[in-house]
PDB file of N, CA and C in Angstrom:
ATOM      1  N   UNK A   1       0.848  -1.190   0.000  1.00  0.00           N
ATOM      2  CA  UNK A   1       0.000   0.000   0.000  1.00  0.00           C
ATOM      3  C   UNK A   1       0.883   1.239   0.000  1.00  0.00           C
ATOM      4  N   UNK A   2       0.895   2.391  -0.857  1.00  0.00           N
ATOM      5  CA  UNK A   2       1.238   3.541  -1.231  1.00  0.00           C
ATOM      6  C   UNK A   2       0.678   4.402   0.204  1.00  0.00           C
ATOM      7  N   UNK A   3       1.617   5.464   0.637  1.00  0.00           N
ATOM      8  CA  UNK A   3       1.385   6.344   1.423  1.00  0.00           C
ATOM      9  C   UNK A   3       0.535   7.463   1.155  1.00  0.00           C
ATOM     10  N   UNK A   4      -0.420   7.894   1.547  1.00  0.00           N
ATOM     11  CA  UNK A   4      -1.457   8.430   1.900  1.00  0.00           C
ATOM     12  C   UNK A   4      -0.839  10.382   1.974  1.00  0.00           C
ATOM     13  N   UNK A   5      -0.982  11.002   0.598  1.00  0.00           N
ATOM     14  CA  UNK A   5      -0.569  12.319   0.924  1.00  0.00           C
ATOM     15  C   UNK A   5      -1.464  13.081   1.806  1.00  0.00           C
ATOM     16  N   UNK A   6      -0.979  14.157   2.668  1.00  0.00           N
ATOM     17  CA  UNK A   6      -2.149  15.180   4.026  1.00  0.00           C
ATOM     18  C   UNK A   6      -3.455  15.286   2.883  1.00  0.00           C
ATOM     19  N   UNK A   7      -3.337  15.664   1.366  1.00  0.00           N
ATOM     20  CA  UNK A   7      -4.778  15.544   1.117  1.00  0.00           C
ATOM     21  C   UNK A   7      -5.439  14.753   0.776  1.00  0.00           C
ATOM     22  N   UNK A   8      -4.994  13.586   0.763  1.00  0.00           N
ATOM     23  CA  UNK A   8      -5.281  11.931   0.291  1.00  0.00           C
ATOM     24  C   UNK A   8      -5.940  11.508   2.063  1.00  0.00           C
ATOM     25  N   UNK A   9      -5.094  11.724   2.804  1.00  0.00           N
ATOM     26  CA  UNK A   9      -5.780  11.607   4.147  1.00  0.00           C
ATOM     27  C   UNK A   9      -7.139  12.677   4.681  1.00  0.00           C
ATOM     28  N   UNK A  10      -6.902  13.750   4.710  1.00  0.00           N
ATOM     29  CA  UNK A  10      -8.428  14.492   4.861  1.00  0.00           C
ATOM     30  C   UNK A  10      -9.301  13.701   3.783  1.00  0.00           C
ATOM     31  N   UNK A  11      -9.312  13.626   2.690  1.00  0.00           N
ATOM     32  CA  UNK A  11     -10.110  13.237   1.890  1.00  0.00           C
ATOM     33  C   UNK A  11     -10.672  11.375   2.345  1.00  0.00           C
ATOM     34  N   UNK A  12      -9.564  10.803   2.966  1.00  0.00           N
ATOM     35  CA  UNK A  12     -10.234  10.000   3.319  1.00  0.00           C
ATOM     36  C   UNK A  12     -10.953   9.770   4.446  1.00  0.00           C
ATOM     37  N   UNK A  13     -10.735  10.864   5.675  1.00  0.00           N
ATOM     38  CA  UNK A  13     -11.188  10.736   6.967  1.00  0.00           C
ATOM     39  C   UNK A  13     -12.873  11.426   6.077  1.00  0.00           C
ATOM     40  N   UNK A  14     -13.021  12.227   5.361  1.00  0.00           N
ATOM     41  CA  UNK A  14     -14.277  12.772   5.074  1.00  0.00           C
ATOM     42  C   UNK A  14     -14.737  11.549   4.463  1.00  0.00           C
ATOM     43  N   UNK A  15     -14.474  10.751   3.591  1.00  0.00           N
ATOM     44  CA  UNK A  15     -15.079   9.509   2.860  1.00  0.00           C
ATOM     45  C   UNK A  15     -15.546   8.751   3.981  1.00  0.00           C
ATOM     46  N   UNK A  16     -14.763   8.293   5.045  1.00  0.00           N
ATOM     47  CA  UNK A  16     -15.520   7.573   6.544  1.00  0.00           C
ATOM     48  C   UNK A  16     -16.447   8.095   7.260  1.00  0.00           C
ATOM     49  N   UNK A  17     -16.358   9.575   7.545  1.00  0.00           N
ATOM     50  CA  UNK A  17     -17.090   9.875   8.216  1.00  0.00           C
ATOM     51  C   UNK A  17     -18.558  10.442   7.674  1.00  0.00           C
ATOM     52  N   UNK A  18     -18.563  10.737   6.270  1.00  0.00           N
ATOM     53  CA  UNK A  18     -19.383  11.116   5.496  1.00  0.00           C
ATOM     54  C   UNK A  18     -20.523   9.480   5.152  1.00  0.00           C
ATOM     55  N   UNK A  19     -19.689   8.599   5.222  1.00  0.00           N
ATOM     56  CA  UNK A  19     -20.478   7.625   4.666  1.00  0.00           C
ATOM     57  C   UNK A  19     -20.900   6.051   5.914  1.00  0.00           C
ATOM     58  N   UNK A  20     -20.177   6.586   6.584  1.00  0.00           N
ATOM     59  CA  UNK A  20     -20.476   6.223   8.320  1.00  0.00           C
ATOM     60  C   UNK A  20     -19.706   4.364   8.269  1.00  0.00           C
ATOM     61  N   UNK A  21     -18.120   4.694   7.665  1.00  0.00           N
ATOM     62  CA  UNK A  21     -17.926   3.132   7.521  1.00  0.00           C
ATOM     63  C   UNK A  21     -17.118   2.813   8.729  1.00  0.00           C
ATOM     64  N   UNK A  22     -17.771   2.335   9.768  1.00  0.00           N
ATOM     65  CA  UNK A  22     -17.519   1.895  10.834  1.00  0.00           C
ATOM     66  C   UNK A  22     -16.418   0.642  10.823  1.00  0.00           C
ATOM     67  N   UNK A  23     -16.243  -0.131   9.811  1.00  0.00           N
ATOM     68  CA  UNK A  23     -15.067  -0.659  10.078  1.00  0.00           C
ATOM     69  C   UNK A  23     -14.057  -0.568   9.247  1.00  0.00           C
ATOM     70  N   UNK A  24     -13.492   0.915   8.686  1.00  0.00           N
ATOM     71  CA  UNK A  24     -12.361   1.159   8.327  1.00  0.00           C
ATOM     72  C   UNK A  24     -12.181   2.486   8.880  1.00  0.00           C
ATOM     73  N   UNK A  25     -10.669   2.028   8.843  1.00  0.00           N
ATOM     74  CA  UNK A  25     -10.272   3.557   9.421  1.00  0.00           C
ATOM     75  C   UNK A  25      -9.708   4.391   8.485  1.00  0.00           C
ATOM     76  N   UNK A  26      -9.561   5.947   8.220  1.00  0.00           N
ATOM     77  CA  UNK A  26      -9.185   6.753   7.159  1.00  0.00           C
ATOM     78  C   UNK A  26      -7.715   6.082   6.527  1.00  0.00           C
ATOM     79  N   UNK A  27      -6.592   5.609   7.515  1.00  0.00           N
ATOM     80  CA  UNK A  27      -5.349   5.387   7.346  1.00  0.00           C
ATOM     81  C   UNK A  27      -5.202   4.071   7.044  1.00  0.00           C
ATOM     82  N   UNK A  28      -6.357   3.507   6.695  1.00  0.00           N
ATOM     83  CA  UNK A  28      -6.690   2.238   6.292  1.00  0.00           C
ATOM     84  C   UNK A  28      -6.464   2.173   4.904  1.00  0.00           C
ATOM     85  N   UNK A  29      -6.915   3.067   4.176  1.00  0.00           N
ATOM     86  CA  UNK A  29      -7.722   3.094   2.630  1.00  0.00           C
ATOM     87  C   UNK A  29      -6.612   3.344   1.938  1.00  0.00           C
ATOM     88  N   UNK A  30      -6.279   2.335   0.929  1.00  0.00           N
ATOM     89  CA  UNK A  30      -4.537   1.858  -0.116  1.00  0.00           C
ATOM     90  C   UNK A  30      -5.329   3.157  -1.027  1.00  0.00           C
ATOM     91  N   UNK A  31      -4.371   4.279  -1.147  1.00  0.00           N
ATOM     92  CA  UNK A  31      -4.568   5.433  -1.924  1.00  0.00           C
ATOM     93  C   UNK A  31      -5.086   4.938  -3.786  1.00  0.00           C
ATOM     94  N   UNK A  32      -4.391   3.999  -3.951  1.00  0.00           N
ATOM     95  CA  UNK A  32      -4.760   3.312  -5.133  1.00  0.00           C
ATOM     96  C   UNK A  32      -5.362   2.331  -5.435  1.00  0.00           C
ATOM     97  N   UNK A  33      -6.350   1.833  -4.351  1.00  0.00           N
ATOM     98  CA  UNK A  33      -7.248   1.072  -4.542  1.00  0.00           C
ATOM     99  C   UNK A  33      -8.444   1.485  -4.993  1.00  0.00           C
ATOM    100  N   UNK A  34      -9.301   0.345  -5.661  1.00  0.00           N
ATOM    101  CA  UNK A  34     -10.619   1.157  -6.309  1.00  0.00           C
ATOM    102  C   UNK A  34     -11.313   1.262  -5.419  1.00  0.00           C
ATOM    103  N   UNK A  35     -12.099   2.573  -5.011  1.00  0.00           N
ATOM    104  CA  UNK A  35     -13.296   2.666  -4.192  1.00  0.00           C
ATOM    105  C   UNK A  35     -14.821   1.840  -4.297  1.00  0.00           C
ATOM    106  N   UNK A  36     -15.112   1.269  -5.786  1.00  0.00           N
ATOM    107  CA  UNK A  36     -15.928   0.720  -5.949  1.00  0.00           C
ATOM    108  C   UNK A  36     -15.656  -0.723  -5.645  1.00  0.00           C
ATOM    109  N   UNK A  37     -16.867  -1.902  -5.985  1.00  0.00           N
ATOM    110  CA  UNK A  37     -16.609  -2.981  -6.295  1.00  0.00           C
ATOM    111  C   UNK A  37     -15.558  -3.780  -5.415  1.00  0.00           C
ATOM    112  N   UNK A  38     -14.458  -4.179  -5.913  1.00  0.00           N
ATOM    113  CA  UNK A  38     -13.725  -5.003  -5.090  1.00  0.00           C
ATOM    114  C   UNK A  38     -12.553  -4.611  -4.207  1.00  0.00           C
ATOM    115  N   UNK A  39     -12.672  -2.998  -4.612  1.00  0.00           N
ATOM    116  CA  UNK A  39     -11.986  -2.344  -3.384  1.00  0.00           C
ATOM    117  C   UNK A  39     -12.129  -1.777  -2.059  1.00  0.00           C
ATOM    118  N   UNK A  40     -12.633  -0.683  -2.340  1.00  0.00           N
ATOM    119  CA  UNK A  40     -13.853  -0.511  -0.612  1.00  0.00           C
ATOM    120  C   UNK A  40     -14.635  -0.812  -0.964  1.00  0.00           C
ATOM    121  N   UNK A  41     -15.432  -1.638  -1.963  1.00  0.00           N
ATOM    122  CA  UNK A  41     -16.836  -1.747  -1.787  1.00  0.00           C
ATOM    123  C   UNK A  41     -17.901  -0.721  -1.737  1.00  0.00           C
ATOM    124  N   UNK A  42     -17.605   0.256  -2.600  1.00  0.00           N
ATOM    125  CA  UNK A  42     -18.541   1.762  -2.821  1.00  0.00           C
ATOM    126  C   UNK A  42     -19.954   1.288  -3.386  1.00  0.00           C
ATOM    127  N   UNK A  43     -21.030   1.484  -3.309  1.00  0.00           N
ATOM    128  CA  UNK A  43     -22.011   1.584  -4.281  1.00  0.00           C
ATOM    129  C   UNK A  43     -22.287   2.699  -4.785  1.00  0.00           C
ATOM    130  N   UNK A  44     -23.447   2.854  -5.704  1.00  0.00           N
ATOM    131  CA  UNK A  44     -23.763   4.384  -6.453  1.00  0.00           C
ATOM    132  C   UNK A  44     -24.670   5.215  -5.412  1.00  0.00           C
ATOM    133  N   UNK A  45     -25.250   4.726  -4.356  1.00  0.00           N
ATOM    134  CA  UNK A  45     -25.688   5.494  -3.159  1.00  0.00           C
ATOM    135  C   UNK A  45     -24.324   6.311  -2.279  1.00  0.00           C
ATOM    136  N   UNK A  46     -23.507   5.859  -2.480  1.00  0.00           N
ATOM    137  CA  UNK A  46     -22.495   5.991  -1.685  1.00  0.00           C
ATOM    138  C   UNK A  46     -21.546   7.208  -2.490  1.00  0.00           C
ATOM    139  N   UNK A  47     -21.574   7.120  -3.835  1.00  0.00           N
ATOM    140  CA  UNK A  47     -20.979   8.169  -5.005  1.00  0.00           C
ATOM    141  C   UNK A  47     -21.842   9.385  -4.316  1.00  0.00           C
ATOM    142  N   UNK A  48     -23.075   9.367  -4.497  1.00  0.00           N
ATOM    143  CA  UNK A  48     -23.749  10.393  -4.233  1.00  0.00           C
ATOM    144  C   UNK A  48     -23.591  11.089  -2.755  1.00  0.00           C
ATOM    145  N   UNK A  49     -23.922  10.484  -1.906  1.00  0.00           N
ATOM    146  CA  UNK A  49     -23.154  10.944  -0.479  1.00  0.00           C
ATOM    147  C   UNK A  49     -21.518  11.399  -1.030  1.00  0.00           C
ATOM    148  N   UNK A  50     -21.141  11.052  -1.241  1.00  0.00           N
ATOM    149  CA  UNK A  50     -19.596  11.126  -1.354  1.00  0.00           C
ATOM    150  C   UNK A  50     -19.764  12.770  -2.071  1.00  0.00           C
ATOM    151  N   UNK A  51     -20.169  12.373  -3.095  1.00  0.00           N
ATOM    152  CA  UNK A  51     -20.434  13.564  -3.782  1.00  0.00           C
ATOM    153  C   UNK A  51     -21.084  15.026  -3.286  1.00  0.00           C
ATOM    154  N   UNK A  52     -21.815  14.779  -2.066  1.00  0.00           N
ATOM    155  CA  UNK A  52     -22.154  15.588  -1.241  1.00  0.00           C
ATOM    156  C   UNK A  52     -21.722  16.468  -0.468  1.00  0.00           C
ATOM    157  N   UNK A  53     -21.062  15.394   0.554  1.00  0.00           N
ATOM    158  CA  UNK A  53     -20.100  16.024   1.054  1.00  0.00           C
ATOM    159  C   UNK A  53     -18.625  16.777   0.627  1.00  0.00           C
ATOM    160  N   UNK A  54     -18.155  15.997  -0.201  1.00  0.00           N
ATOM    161  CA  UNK A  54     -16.892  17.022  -1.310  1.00  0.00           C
ATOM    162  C   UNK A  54     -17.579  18.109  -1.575  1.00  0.00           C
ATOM    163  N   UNK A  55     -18.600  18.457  -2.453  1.00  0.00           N
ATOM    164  CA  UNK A  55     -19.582  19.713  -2.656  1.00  0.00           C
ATOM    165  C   UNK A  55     -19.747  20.439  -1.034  1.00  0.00           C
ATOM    166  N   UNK A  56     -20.185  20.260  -0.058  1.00  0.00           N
ATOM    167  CA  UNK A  56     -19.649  21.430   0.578  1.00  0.00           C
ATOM    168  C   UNK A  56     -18.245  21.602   1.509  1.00  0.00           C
ATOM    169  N   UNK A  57     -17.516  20.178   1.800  1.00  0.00           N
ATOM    170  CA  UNK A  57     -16.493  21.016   2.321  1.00  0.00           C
ATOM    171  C   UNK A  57     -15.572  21.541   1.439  1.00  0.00           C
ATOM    172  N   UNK A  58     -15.381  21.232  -0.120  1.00  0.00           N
ATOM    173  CA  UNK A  58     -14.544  21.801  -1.294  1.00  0.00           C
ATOM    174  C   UNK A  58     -14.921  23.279  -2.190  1.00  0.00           C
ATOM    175  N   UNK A  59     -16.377  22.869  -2.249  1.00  0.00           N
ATOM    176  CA  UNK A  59     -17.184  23.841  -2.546  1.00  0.00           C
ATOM    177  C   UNK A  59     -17.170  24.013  -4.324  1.00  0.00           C
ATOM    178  N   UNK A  60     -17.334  22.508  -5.100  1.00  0.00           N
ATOM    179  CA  UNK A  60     -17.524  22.733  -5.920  1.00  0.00           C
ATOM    180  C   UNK A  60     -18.245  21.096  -6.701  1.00  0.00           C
ATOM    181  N   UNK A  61     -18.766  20.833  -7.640  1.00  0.00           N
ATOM    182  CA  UNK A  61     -20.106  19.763  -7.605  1.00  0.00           C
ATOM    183  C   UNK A  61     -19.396  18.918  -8.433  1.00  0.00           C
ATOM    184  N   UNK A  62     -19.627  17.612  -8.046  1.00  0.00           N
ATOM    185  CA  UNK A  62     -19.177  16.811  -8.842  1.00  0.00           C
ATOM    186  C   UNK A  62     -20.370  16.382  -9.663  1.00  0.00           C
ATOM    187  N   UNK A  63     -20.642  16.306 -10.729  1.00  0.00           N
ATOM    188  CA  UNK A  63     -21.948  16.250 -11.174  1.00  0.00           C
ATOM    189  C   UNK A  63     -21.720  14.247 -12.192  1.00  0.00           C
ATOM    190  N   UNK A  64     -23.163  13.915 -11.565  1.00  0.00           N
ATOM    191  CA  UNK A  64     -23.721  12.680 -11.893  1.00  0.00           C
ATOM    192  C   UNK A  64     -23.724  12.204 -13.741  1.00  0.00           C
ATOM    193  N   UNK A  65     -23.661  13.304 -14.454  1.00  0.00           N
ATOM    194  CA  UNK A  65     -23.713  12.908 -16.054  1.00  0.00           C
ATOM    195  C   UNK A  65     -22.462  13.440 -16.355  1.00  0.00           C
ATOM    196  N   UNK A  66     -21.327  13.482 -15.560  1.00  0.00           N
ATOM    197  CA  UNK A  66     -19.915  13.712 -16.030  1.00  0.00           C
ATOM    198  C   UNK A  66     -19.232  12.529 -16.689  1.00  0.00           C
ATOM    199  N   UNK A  67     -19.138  12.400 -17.969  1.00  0.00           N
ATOM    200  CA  UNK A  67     -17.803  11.220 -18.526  1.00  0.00           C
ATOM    201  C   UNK A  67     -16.764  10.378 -17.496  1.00  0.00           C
ATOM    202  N   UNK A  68     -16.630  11.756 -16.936  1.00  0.00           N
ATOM    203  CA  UNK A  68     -15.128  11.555 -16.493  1.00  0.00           C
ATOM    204  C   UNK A  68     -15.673  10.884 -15.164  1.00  0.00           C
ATOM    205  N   UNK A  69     -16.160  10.242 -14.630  1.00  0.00           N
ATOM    206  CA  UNK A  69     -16.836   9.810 -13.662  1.00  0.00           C
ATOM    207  C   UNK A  69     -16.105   8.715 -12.880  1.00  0.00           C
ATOM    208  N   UNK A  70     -16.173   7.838 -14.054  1.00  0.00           N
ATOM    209  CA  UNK A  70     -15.440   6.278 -13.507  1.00  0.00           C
ATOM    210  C   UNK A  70     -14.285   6.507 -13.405  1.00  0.00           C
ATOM    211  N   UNK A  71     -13.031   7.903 -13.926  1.00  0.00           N
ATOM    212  CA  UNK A  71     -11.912   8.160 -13.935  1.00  0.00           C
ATOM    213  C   UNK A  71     -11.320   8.762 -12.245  1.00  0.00           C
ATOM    214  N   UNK A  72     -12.639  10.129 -12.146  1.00  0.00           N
ATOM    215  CA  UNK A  72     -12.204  10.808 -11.232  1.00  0.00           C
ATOM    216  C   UNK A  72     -12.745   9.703  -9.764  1.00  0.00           C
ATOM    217  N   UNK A  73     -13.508   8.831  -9.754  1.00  0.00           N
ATOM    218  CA  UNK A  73     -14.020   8.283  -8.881  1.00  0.00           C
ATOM    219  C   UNK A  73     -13.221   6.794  -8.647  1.00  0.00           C
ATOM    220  N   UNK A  74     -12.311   6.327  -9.627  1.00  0.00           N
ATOM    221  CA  UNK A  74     -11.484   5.386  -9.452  1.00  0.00           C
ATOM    222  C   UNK A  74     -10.676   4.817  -8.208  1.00  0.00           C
ATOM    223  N   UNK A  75     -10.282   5.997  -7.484  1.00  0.00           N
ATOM    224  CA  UNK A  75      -9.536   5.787  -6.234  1.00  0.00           C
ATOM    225  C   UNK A  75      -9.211   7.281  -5.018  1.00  0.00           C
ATOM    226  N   UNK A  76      -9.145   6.503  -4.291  1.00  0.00           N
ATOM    227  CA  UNK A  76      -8.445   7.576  -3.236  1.00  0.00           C
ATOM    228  C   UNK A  76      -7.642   8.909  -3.927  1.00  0.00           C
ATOM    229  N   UNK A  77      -6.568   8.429  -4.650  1.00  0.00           N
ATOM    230  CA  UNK A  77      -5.503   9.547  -5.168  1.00  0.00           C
ATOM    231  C   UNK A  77      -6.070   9.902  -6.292  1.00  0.00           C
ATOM    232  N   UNK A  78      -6.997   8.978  -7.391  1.00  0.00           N
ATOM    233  CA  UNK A  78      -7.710  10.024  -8.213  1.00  0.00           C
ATOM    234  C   UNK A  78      -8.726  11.016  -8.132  1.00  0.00           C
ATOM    235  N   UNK A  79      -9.315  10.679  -7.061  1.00  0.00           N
ATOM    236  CA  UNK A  79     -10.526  11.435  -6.506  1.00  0.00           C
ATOM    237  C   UNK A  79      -9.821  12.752  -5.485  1.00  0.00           C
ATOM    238  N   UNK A  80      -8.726  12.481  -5.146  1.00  0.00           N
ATOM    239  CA  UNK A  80      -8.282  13.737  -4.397  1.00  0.00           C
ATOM    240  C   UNK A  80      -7.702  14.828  -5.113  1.00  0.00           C
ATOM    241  N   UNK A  81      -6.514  13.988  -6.193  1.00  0.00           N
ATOM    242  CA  UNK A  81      -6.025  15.115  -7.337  1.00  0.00           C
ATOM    243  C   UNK A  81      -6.698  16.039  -8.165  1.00  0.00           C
ATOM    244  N   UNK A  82      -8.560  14.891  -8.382  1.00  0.00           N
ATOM    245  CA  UNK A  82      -9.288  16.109  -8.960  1.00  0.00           C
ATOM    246  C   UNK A  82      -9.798  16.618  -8.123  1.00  0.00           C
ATOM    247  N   UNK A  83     -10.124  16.614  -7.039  1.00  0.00           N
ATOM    248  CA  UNK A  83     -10.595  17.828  -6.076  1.00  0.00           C
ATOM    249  C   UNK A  83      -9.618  18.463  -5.660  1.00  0.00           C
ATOM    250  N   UNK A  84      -7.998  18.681  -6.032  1.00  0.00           N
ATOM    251  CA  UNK A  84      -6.918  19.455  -6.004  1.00  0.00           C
ATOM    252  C   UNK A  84      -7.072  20.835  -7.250  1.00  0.00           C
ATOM    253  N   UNK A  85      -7.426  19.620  -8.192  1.00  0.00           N
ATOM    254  CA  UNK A  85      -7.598  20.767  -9.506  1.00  0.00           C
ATOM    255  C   UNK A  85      -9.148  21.345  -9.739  1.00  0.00           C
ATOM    256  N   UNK A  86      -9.517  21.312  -8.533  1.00  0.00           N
ATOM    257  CA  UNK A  86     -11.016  22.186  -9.413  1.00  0.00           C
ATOM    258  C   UNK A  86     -11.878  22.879  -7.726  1.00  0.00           C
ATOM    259  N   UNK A  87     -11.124  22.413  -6.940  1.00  0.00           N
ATOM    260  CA  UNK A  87     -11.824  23.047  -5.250  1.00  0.00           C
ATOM    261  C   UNK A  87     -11.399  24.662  -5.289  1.00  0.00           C
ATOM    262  N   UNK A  88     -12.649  24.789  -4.304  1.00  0.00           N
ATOM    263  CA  UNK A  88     -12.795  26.474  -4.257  1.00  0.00           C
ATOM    264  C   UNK A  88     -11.751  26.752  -3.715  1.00  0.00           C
ATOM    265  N   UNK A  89     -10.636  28.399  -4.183  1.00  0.00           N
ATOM    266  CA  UNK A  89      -9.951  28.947  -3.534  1.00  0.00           C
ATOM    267  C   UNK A  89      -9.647  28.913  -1.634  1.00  0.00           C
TER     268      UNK A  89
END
């Protein structure tokens, strides 16, 4: 497992606590593992929460008919780099 950058870690303590996964811990989650399916085990209820919460503590929307979806939602470090490149000032 790859080390966990300070925004790879906030981003994952918000993914736990946002989605209430009681048996992992933030420093748990392999930065390059898939969040869906056979990695944490995400469902599309869970995108949407997810998606929620990034929208207000980042302050900008990840929206549901985006392409880029299965890309930016792939993992820990892809999902943080794009909320690196597009979060509010």
């Amino acid at each position: 497992m790859s080390e966990q950058s300070p925004a790879e870690r906030e981003l994952a303590q918000l993914l736990v606590e946002s989605l209430n996964l009681e048996d992992v811990a933030p420093e748990q989650i392999d930065p390059d593992a898939a969040l869906f399916n056979d990695g944490l085990g995400l469902d599309s209820i869970d995108a949407l929460e997810l998606a929620l919460a990034i929208t207000k503590r980042y302050g900008f929307q990840l929206r549901s008919d985006n392409d880029e979806n299965r890309r930016i939602f792939a993992s820990l470090r892809a999902l943080s780099s794009h909320i690196e490149q597009h979060r509010a000032a």
